[in-house]
PDB file of N, CA and C in Angstrom:
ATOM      1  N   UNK A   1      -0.999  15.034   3.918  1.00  0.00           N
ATOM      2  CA  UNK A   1      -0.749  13.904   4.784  1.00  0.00           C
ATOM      3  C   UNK A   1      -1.737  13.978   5.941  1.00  0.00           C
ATOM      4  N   UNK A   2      -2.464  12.991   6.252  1.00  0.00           N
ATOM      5  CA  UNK A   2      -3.240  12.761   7.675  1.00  0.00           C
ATOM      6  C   UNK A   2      -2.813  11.679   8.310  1.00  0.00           C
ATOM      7  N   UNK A   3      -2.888  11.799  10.017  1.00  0.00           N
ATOM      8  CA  UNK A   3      -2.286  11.213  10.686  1.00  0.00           C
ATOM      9  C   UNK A   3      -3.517  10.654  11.655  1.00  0.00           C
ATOM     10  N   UNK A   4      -4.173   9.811  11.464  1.00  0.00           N
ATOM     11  CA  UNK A   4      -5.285   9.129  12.610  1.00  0.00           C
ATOM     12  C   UNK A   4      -4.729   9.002  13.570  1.00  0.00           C
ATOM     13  N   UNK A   5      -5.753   9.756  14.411  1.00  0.00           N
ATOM     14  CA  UNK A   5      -5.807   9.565  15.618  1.00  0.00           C
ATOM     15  C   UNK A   5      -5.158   8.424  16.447  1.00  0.00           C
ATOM     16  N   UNK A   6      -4.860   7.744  17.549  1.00  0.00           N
ATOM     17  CA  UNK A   6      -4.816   6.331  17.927  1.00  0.00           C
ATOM     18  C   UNK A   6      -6.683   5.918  18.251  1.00  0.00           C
ATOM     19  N   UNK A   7      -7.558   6.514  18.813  1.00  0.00           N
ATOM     20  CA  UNK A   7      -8.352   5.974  18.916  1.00  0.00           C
ATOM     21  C   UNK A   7      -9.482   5.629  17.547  1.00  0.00           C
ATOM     22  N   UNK A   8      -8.918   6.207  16.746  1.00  0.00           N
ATOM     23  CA  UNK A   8      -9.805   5.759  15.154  1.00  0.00           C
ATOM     24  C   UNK A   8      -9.623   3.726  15.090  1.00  0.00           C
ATOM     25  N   UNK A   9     -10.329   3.753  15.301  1.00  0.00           N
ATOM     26  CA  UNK A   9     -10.447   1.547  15.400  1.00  0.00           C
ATOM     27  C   UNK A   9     -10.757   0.995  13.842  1.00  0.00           C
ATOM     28  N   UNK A  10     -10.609   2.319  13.079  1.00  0.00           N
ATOM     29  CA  UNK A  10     -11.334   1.851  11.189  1.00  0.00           C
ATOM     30  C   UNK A  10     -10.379   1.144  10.499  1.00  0.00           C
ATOM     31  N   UNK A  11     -10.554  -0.181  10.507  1.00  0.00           N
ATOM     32  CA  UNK A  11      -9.327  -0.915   9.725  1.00  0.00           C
ATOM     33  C   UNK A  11      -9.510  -1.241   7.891  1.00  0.00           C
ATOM     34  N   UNK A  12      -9.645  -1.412   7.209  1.00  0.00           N
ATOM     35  CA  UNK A  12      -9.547  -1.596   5.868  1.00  0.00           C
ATOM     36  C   UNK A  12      -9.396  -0.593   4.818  1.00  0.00           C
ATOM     37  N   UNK A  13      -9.887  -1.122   3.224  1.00  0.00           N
ATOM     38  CA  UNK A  13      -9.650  -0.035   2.208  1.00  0.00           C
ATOM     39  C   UNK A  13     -10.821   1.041   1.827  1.00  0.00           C
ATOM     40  N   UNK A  14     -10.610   2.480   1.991  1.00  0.00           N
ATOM     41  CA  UNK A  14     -12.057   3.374   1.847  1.00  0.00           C
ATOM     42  C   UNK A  14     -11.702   3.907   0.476  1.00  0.00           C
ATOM     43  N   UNK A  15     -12.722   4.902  -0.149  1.00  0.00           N
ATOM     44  CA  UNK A  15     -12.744   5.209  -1.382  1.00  0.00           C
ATOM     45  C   UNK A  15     -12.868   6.578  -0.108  1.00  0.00           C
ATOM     46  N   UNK A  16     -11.751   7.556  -0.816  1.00  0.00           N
ATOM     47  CA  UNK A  16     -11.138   9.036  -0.236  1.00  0.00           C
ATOM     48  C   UNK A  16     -12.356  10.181  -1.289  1.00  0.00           C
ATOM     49  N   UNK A  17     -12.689  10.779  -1.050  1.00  0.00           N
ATOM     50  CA  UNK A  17     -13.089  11.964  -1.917  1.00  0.00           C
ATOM     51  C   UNK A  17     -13.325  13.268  -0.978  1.00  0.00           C
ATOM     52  N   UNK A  18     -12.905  14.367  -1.480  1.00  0.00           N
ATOM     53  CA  UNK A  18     -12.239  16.048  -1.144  1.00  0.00           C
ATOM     54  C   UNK A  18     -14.056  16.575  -1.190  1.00  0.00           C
ATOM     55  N   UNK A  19     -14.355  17.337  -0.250  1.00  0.00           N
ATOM     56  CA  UNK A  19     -16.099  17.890  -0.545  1.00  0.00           C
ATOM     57  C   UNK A  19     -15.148  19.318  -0.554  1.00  0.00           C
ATOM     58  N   UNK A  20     -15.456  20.237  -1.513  1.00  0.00           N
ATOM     59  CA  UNK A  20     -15.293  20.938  -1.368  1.00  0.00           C
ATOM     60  C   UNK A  20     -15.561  22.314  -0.544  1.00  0.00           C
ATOM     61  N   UNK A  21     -15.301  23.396  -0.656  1.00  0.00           N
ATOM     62  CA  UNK A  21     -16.372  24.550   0.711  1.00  0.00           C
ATOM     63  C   UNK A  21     -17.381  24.646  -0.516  1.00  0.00           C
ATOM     64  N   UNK A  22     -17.190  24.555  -1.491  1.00  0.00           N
ATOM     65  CA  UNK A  22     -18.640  25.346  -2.536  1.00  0.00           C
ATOM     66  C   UNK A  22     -19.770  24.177  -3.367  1.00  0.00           C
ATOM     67  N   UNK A  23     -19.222  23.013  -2.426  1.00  0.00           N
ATOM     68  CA  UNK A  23     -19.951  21.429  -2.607  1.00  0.00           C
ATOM     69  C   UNK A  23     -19.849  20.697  -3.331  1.00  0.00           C
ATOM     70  N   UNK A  24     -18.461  20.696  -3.912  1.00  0.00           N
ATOM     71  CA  UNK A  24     -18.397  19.438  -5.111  1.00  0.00           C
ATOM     72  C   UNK A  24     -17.727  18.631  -4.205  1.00  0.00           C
ATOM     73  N   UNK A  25     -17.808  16.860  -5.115  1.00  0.00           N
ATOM     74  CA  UNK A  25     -17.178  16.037  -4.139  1.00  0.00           C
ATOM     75  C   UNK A  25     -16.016  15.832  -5.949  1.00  0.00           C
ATOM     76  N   UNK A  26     -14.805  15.579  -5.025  1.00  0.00           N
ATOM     77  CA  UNK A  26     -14.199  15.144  -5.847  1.00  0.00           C
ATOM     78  C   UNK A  26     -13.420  13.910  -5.236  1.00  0.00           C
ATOM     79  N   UNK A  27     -13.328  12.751  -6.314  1.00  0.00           N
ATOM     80  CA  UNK A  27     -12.858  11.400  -5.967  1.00  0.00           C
ATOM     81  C   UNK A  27     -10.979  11.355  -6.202  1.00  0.00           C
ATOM     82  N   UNK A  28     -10.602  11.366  -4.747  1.00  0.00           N
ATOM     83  CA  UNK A  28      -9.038  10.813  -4.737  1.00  0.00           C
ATOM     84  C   UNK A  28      -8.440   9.741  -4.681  1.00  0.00           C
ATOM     85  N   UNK A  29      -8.821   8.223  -4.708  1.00  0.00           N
ATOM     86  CA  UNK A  29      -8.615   7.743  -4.801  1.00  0.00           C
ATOM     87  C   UNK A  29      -8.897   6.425  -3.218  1.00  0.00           C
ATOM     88  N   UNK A  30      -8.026   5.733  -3.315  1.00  0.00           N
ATOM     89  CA  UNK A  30      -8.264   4.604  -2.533  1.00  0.00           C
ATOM     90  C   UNK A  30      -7.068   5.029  -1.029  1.00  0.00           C
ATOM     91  N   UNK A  31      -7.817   4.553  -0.052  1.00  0.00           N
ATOM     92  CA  UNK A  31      -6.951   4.598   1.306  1.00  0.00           C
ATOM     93  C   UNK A  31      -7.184   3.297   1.878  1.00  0.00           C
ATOM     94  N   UNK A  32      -5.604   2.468   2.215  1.00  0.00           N
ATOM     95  CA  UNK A  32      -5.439   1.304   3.037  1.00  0.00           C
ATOM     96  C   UNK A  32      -5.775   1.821   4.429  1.00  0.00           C
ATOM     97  N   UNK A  33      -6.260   1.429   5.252  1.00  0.00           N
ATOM     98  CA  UNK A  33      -6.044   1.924   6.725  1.00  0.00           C
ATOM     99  C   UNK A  33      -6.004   0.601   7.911  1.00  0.00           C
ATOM    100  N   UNK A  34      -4.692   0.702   8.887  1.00  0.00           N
ATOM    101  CA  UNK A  34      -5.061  -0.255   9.740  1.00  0.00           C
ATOM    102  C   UNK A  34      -4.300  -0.253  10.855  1.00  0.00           C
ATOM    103  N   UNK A  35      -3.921  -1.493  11.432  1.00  0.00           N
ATOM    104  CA  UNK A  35      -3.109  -1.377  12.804  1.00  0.00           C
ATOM    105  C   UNK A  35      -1.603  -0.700  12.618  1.00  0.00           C
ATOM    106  N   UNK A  36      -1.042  -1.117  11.170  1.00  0.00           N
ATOM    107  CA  UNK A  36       0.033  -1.064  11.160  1.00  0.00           C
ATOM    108  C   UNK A  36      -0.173   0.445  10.559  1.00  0.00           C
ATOM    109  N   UNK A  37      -0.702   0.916   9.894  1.00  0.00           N
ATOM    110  CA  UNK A  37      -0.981   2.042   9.052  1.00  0.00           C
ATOM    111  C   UNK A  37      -2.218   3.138   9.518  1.00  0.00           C
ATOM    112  N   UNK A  38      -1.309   4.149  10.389  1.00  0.00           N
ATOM    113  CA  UNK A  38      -2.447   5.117  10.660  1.00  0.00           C
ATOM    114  C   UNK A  38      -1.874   6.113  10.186  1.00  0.00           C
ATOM    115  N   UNK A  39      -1.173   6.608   8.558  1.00  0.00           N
ATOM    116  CA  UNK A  39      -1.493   7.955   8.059  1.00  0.00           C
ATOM    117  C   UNK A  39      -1.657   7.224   6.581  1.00  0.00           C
ATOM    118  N   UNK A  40      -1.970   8.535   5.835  1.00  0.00           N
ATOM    119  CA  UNK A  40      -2.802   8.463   4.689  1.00  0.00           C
ATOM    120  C   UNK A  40      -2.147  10.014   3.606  1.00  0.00           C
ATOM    121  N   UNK A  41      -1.775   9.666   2.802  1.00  0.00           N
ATOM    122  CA  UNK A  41      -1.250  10.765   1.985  1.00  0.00           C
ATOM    123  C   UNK A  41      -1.710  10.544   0.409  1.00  0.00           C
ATOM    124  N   UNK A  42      -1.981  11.839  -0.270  1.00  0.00           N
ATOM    125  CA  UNK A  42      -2.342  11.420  -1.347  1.00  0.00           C
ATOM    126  C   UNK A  42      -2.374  13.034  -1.753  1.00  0.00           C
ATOM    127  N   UNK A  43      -2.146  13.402  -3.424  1.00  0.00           N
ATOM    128  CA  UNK A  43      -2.310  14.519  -4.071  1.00  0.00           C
ATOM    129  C   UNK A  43      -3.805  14.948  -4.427  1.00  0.00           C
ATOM    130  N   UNK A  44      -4.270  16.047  -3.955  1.00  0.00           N
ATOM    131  CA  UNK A  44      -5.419  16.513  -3.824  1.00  0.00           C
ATOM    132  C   UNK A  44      -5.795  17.250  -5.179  1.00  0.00           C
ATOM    133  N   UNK A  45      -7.213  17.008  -5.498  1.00  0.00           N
ATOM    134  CA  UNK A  45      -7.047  17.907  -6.625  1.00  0.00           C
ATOM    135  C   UNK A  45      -7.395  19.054  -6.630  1.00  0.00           C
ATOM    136  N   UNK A  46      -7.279  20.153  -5.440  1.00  0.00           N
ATOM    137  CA  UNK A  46      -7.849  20.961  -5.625  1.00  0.00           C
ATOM    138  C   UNK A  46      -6.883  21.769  -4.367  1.00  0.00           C
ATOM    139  N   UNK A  47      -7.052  23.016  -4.203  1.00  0.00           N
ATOM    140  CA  UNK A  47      -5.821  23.361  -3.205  1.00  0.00           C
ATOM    141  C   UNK A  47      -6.479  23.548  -1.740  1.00  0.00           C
ATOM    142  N   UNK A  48      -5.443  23.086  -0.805  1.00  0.00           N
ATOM    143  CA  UNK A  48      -6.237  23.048   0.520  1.00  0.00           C
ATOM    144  C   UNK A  48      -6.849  23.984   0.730  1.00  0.00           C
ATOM    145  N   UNK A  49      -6.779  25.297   0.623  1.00  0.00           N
ATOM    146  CA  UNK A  49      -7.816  26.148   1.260  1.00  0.00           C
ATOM    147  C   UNK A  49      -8.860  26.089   0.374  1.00  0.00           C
ATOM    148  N   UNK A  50      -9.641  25.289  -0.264  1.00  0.00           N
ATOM    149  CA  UNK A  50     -10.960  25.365  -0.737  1.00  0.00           C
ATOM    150  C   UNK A  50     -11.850  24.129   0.072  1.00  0.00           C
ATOM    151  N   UNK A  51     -10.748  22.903   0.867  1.00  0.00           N
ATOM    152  CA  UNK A  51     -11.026  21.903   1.171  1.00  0.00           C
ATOM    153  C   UNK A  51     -12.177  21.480   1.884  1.00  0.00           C
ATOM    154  N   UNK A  52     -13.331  21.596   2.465  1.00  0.00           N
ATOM    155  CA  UNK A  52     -13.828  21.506   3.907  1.00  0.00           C
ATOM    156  C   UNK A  52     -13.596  20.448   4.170  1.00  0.00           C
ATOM    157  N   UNK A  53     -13.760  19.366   3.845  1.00  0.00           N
ATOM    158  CA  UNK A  53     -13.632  17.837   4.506  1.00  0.00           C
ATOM    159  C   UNK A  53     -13.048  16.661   3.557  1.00  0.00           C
ATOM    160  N   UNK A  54     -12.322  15.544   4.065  1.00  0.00           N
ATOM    161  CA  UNK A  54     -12.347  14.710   3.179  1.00  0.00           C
ATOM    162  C   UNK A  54     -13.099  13.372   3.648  1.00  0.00           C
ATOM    163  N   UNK A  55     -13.750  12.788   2.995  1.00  0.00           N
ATOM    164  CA  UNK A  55     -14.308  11.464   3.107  1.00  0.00           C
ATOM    165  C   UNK A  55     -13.730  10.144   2.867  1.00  0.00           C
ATOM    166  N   UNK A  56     -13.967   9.200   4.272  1.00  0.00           N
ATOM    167  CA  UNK A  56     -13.541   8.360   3.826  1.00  0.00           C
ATOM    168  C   UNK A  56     -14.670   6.833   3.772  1.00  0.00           C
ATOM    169  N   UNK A  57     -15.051   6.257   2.745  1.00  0.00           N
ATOM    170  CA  UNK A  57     -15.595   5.727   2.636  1.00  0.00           C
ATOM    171  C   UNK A  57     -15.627   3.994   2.246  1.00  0.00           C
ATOM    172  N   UNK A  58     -16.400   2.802   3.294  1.00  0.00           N
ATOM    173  CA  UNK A  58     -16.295   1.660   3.337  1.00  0.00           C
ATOM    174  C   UNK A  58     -16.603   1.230   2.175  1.00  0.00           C
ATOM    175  N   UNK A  59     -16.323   0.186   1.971  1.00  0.00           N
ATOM    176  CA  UNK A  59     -16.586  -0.578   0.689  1.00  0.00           C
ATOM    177  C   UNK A  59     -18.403  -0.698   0.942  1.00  0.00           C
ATOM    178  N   UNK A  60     -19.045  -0.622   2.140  1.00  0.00           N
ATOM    179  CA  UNK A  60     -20.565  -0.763   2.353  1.00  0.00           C
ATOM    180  C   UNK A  60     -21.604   0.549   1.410  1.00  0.00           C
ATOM    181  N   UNK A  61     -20.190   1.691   1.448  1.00  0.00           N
ATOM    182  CA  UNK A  61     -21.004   3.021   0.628  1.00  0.00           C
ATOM    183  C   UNK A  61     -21.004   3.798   2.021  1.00  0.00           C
ATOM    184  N   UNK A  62     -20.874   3.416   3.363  1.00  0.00           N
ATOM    185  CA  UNK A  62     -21.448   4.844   3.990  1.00  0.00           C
ATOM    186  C   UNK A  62     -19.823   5.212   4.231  1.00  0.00           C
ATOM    187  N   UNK A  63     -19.867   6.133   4.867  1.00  0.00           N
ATOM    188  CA  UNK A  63     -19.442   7.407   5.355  1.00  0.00           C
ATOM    189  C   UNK A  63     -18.229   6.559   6.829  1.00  0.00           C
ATOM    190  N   UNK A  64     -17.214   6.006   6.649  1.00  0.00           N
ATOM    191  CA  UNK A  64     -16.369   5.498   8.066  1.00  0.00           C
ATOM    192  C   UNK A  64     -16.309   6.361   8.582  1.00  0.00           C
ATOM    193  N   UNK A  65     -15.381   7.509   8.085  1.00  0.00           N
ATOM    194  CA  UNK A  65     -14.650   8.687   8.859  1.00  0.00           C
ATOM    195  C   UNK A  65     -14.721   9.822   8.343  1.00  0.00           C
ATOM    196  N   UNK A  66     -14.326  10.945   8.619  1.00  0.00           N
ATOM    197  CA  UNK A  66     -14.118  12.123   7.976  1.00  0.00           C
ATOM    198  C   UNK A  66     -12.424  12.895   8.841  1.00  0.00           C
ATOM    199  N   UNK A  67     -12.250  13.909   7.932  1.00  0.00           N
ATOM    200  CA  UNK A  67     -11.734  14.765   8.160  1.00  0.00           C
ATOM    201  C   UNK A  67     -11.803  16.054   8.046  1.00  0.00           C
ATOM    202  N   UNK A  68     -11.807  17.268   8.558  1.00  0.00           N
ATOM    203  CA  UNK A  68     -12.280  18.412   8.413  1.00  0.00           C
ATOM    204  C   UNK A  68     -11.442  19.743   8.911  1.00  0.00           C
ATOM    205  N   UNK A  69     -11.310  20.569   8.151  1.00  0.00           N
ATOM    206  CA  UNK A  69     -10.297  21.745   8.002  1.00  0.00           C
ATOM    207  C   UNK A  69     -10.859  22.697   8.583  1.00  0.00           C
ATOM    208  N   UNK A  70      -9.927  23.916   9.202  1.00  0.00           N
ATOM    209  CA  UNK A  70      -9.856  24.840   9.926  1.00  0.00           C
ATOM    210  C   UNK A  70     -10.541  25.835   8.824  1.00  0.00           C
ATOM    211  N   UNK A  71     -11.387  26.949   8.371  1.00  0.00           N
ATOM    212  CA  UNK A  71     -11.351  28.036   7.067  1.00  0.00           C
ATOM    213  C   UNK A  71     -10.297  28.699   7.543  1.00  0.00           C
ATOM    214  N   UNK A  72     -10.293  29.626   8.928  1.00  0.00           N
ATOM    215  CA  UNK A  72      -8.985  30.241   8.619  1.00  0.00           C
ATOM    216  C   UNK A  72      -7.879  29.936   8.495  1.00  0.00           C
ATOM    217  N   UNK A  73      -7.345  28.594   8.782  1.00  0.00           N
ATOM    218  CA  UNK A  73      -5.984  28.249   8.192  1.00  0.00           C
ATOM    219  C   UNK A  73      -6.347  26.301   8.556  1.00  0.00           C
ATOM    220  N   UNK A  74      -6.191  26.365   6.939  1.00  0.00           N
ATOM    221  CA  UNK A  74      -6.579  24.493   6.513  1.00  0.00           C
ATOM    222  C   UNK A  74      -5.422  24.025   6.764  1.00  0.00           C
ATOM    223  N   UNK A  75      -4.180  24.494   6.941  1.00  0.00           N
ATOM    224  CA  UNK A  75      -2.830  23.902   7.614  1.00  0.00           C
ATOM    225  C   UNK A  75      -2.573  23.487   8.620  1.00  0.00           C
ATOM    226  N   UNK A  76      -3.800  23.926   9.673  1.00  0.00           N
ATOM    227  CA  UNK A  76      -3.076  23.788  11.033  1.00  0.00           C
ATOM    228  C   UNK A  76      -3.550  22.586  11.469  1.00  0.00           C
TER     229      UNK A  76
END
């Protein structure tokens, strides 16, 4: 589960994909995002501690937002 920020202003649908720490990207699927909707949950395919970042990406192809994990503890 991720919880945006309040100041994240990124409103529409991104294409989600997991980069891994050892550099694969893997594709999770689609994220709504908007005024009414600032978290985002979805089953990962891979287990959080391998995670480094997840991407979230505009229908334009670049890069809206990211998210990015702690190595010593991707939970916190």
């Amino acid at each position: 589960m991720l919880t945006m920020e309040p100041s994240t202003r990124t409103d529409g649908r991104f294409q989600v994909e997991v980069v891994t720490r050892d550099g694969r990207y893997l594709p999770v699927g689609d994220a709504v995002i908007g005024e009414a909707e600032r978290t985002w949950g979805a089953e990962l395919p891979v287990d959080l501690s391998v995670v480094h970042e997840l991407r979230f990406t505009g229908s334009d192809e670049r890069i809206a937002f990211t998210a990015t994990f702690d190595t010593a503890s991707p939970w916190d």
